[in-house]
N, C-alpha and C. Protein backbone atom coordinates (compact mmCIF):
# COMPACT_ATOMS: atom_id res chain seq x y z
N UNK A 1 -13.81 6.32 8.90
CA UNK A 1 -13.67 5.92 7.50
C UNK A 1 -12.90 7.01 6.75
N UNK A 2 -12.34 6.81 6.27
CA UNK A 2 -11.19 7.32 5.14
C UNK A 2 -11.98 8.86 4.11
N UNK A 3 -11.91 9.89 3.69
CA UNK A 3 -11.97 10.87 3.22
C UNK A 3 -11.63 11.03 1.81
N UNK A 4 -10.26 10.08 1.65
CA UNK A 4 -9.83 10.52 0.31
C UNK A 4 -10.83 9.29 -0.58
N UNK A 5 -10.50 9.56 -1.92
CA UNK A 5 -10.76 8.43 -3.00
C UNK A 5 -10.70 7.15 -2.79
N UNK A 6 -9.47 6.66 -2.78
CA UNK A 6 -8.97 5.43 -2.65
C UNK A 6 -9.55 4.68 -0.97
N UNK A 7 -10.20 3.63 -1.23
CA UNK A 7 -10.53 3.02 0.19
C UNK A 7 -10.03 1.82 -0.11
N UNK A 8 -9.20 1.35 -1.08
CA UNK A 8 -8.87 -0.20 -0.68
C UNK A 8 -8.15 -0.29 0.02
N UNK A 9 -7.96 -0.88 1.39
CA UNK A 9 -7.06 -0.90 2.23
C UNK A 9 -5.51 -1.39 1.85
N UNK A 10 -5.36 -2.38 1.27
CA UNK A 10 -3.93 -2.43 1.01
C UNK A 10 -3.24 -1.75 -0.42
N UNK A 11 -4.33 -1.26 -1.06
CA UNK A 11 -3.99 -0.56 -2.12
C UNK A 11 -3.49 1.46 -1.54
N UNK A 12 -3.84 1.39 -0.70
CA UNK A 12 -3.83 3.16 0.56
C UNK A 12 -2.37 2.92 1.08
N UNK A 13 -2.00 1.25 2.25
CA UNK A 13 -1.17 1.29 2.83
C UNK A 13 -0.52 1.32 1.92
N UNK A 14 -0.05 0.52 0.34
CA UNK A 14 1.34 0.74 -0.46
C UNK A 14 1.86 1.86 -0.42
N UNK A 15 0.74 2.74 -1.40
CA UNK A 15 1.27 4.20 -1.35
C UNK A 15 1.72 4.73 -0.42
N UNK A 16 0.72 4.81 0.48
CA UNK A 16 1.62 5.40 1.86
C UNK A 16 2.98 5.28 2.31
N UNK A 17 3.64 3.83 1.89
CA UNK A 17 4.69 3.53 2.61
C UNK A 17 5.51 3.75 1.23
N UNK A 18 5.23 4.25 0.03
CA UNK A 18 6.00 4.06 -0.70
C UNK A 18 6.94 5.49 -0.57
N UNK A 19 8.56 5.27 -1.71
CA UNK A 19 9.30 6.56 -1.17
C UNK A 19 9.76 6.96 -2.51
N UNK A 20 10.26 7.72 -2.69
CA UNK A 20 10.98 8.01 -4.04
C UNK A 20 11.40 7.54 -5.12
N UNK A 21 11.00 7.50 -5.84
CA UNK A 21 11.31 6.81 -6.98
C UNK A 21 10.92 4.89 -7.45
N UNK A 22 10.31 4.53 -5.87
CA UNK A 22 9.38 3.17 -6.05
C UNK A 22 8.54 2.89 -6.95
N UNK A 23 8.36 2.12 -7.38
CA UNK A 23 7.37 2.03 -8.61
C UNK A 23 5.94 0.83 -8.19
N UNK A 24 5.09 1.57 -8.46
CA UNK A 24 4.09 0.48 -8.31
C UNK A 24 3.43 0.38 -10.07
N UNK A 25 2.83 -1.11 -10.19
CA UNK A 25 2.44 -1.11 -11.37
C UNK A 25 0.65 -1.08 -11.42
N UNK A 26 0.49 -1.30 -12.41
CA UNK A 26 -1.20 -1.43 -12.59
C UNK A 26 -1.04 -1.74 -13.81
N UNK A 27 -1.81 -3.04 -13.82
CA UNK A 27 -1.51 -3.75 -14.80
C UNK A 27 -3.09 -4.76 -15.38
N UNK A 28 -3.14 -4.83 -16.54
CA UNK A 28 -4.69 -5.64 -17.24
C UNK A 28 -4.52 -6.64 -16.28
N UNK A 29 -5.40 -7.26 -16.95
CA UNK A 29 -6.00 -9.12 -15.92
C UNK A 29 -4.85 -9.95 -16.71
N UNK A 30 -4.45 -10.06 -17.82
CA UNK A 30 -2.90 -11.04 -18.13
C UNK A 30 -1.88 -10.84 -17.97
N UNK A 31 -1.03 -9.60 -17.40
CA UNK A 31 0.32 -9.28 -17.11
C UNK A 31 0.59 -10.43 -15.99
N UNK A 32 1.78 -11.26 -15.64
CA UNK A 32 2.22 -11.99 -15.22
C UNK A 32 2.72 -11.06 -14.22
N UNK A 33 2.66 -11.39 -12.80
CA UNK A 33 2.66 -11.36 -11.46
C UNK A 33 4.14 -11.36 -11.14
N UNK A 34 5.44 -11.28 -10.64
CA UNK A 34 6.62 -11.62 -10.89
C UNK A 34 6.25 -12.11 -9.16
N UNK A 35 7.44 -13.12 -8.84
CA UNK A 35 7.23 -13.40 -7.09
C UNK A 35 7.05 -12.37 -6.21
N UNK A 36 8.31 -11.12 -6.51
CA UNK A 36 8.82 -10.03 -5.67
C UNK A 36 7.83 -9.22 -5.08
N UNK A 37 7.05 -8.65 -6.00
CA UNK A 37 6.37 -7.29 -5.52
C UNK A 37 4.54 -7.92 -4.85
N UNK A 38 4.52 -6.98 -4.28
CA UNK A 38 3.33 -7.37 -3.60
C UNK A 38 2.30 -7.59 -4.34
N UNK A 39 1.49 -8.65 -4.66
CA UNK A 39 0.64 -8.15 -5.83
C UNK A 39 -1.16 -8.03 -5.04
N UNK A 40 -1.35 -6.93 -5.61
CA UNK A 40 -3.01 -6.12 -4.87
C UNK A 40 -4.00 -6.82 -6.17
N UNK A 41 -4.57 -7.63 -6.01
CA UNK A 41 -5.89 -8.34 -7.26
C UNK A 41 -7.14 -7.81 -6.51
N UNK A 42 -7.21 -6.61 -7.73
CA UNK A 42 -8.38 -5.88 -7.82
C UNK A 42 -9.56 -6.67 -8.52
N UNK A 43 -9.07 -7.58 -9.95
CA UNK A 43 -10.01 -8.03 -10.80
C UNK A 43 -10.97 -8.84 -10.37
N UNK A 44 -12.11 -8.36 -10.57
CA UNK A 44 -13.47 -8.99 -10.61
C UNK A 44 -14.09 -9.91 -11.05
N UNK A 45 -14.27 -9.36 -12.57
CA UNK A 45 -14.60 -9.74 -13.85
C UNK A 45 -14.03 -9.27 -15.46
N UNK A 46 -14.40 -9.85 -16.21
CA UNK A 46 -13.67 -8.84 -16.93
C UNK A 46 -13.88 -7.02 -17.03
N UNK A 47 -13.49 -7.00 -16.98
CA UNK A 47 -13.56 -5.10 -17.44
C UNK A 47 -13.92 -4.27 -15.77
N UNK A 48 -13.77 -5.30 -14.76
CA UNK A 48 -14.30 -4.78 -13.51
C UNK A 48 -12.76 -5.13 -12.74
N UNK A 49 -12.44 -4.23 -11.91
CA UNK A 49 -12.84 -2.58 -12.55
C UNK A 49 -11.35 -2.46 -13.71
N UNK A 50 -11.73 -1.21 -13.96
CA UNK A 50 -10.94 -1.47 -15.85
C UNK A 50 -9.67 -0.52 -15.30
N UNK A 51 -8.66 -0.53 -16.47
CA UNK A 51 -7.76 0.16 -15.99
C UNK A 51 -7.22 1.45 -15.91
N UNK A 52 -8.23 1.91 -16.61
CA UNK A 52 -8.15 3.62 -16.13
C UNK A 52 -8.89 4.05 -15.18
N UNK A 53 -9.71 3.60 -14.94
CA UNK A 53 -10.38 3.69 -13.71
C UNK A 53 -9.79 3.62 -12.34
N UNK A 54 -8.93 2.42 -12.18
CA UNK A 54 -8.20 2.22 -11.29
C UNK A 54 -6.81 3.10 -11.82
N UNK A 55 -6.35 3.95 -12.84
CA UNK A 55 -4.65 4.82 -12.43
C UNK A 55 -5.52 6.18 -12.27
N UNK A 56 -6.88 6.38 -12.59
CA UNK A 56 -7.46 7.82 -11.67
C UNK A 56 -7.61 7.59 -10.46
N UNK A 57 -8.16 6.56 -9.77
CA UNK A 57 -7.96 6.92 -8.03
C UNK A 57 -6.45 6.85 -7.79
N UNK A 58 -5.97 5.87 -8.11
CA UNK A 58 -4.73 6.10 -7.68
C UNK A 58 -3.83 7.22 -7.88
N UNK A 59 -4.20 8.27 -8.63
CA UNK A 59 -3.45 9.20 -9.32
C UNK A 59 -4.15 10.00 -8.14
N UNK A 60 -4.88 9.93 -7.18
CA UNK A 60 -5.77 10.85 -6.22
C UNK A 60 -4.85 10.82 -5.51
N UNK A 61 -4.16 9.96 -5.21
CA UNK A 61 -3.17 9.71 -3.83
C UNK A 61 -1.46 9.61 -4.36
N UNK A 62 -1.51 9.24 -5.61
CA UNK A 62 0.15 8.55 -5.76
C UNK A 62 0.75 9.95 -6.43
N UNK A 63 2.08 11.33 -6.14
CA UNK A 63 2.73 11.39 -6.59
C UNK A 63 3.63 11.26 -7.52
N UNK A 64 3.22 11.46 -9.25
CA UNK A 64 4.22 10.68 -9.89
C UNK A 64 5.08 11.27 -10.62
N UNK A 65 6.59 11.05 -11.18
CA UNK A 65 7.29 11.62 -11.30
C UNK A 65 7.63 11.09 -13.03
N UNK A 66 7.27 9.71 -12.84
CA UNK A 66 7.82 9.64 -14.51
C UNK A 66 6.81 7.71 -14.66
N UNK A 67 6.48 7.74 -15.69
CA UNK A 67 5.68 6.53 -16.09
C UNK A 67 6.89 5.73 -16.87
N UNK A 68 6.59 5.05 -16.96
CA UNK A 68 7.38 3.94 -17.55
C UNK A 68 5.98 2.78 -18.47
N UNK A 69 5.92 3.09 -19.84
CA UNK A 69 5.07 2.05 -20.29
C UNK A 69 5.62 1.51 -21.54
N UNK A 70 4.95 -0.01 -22.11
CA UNK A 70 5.77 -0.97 -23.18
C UNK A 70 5.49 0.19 -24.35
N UNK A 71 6.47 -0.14 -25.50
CA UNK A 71 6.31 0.17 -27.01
C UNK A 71 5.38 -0.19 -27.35
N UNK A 72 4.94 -1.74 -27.10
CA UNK A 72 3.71 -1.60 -27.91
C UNK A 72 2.31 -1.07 -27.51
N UNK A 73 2.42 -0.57 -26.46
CA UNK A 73 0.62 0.18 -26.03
C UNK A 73 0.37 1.03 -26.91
N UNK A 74 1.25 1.91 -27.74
CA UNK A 74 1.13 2.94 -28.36
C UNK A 74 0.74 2.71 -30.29
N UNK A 75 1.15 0.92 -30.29
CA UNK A 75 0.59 0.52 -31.06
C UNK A 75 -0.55 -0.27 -31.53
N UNK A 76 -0.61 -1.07 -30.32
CA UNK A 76 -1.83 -2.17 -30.40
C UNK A 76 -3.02 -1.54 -29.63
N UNK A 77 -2.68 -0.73 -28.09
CA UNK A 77 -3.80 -0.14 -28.21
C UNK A 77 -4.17 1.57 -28.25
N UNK A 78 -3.66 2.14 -28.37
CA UNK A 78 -3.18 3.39 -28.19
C UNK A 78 -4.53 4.36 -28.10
N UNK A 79 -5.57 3.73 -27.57
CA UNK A 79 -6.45 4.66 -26.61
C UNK A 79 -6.22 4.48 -25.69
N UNK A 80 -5.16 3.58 -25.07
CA UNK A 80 -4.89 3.46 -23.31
C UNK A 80 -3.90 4.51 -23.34
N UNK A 81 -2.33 4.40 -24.17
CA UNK A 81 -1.49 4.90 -24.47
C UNK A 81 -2.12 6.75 -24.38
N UNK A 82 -2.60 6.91 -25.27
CA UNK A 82 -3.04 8.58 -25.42
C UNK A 82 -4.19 8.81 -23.90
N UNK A 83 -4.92 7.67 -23.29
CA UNK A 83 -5.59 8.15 -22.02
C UNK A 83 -4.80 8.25 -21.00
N UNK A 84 -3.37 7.53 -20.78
CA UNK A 84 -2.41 7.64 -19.99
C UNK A 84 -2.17 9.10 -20.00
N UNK A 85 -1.42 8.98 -21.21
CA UNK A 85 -0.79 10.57 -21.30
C UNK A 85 -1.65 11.60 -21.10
N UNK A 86 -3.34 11.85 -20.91
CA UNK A 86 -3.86 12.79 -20.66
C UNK A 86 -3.74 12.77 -19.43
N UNK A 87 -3.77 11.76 -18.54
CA UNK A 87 -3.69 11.87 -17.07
C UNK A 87 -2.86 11.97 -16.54
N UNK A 88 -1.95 11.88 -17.31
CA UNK A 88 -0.46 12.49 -16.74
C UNK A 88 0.10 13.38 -18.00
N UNK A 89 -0.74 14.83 -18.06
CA UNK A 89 -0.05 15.48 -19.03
C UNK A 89 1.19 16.32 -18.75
N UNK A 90 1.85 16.08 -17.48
CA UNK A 90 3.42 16.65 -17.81
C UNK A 90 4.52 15.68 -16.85
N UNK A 91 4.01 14.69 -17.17
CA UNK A 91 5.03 13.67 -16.41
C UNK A 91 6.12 13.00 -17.41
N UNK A 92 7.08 12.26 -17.75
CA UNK A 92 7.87 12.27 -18.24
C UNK A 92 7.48 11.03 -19.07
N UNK A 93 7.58 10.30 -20.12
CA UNK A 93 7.00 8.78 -20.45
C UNK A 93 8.44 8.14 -21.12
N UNK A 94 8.27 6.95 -20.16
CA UNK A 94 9.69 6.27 -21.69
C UNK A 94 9.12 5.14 -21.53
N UNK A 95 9.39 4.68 -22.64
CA UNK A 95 8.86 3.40 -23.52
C UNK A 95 9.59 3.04 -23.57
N UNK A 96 9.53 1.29 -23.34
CA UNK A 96 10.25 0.18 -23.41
C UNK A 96 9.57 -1.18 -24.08
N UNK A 97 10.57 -2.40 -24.50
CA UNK A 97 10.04 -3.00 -25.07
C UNK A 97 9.08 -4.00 -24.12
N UNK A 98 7.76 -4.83 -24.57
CA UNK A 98 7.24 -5.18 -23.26
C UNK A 98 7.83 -6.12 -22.45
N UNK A 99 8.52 -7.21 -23.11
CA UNK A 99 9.77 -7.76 -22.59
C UNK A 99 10.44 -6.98 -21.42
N UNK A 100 11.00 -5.81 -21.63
CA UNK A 100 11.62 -5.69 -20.87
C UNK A 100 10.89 -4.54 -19.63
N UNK A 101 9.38 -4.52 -20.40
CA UNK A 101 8.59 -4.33 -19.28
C UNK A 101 8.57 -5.08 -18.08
N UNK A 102 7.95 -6.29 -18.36
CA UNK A 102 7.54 -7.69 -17.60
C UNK A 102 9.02 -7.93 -16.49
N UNK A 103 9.81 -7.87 -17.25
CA UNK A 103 11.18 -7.65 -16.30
C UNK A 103 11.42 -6.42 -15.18
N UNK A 104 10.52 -5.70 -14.97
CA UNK A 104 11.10 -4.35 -14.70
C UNK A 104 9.68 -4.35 -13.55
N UNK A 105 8.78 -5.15 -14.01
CA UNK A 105 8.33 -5.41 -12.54
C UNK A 105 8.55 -5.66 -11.35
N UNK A 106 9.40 -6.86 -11.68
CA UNK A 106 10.00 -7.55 -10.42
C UNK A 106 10.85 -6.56 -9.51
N UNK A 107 10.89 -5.43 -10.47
CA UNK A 107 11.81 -4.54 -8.69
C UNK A 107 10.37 -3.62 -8.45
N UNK A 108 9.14 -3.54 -8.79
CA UNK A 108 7.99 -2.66 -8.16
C UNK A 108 7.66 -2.90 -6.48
N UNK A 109 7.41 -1.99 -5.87
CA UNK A 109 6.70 -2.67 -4.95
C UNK A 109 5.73 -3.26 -4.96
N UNK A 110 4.75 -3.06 -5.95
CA UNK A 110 3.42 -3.49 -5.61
C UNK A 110 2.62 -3.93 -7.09
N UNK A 111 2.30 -4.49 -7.71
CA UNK A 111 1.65 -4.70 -8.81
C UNK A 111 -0.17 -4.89 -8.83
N UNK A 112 -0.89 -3.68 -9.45
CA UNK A 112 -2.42 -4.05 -9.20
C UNK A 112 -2.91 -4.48 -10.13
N UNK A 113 -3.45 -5.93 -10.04
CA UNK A 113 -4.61 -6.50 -11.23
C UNK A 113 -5.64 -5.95 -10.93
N UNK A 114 -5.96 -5.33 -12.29
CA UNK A 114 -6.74 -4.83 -12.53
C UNK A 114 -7.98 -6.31 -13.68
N UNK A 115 -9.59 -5.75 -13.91
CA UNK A 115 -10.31 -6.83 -14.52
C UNK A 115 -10.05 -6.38 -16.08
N UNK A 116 -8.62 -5.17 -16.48
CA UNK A 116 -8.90 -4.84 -17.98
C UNK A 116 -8.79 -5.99 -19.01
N UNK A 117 -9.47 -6.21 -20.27
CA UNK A 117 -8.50 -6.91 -20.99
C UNK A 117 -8.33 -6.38 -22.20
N UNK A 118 -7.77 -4.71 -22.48
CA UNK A 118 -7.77 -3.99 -23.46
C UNK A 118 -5.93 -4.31 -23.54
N UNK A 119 -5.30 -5.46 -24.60
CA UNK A 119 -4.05 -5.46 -24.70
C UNK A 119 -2.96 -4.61 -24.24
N UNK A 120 -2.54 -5.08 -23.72
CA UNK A 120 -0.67 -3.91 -23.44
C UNK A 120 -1.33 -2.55 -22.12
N UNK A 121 -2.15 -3.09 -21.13
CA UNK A 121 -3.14 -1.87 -20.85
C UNK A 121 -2.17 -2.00 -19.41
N UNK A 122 -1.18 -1.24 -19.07
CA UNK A 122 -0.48 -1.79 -17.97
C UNK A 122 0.69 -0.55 -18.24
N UNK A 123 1.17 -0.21 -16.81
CA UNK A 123 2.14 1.34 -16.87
C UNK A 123 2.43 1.38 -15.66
N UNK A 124 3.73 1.10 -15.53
CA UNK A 124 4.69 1.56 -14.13
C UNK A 124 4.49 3.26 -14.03
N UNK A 125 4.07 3.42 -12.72
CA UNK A 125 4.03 4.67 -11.95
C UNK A 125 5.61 4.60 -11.33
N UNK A 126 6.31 5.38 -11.41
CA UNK A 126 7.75 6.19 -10.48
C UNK A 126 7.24 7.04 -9.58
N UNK A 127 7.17 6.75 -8.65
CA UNK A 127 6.91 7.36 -7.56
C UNK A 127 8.02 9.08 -6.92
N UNK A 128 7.01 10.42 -7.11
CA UNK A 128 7.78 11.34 -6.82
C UNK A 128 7.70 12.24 -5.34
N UNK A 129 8.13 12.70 -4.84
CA UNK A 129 8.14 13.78 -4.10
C UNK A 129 7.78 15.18 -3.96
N UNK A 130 6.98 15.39 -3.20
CA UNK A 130 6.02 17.07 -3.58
C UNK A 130 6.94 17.88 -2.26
N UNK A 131 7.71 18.51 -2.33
CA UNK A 131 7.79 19.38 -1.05
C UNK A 131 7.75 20.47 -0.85
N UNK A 132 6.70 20.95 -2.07
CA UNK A 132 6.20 22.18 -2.20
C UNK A 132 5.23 22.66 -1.27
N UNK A 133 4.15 21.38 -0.61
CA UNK A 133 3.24 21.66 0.55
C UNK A 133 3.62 21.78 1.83
């Protein structure tokens, strides 16, 4: 059995296989699914499991180099917005409109529903490279 954090099995293999600059998403229980990317449905119930919960394990295992989240998280809900940014306090953030969020899925590898339903609660990870170890 597995050591690190993360034990969902196909939520371990993404990362693993992912490479530079790939993006996986994590996204509330209403973000729309695009065909392309693999989509991992974590959601339960509502608020199970929620979505910071699920970008801290994943932040156990995923490398990240720059987030990508909508304009409006920072307005409608912006305790996700400011809990993002603590968990990634020196990663790079650009904001986009959510429009052209929802678009910007479809090239992720992997998209995780999550059970949140705290509005706009959803943030592309950019996948980086450590070759400092």
């Amino acid at each position: 059995m597995k050591k690190t954090t993360l034990l969902n099995a196909s939520l371990s293999e993404t990362i693993a296989s992912m490479g530079h600059t790939d993006m996986l998403v994590i996204s509330d229980a209403g973000l729309p699914v695009p065909a392309g990317p693999r989509r991992i449905d974590l959601a339960l119930t509502r608020g199970v499991p929620g979505f910071l919960q699920t970008l801290e394990v994943i932040l156990s295992e995923l490398n990240v180099e720059r987030i990508i989240i909508a304009r409006e998280t920072a307005q409608v809900s912006p305790q996700i917005f400011e809990a993002v940014k603590r968990l990634l306090p020196n990663i790079p953030v650009e904001q986009i409109s959510h429009e052209e969020f929802k678009r910007t899925t479809a090239s992720a590898r992997a998209v995780v529903r999550t059970g949140e339903f705290t509005s706009y609660a959803n943030v592309i990870l950019v996948s980086g490279v450590d070759f400092s170890k």
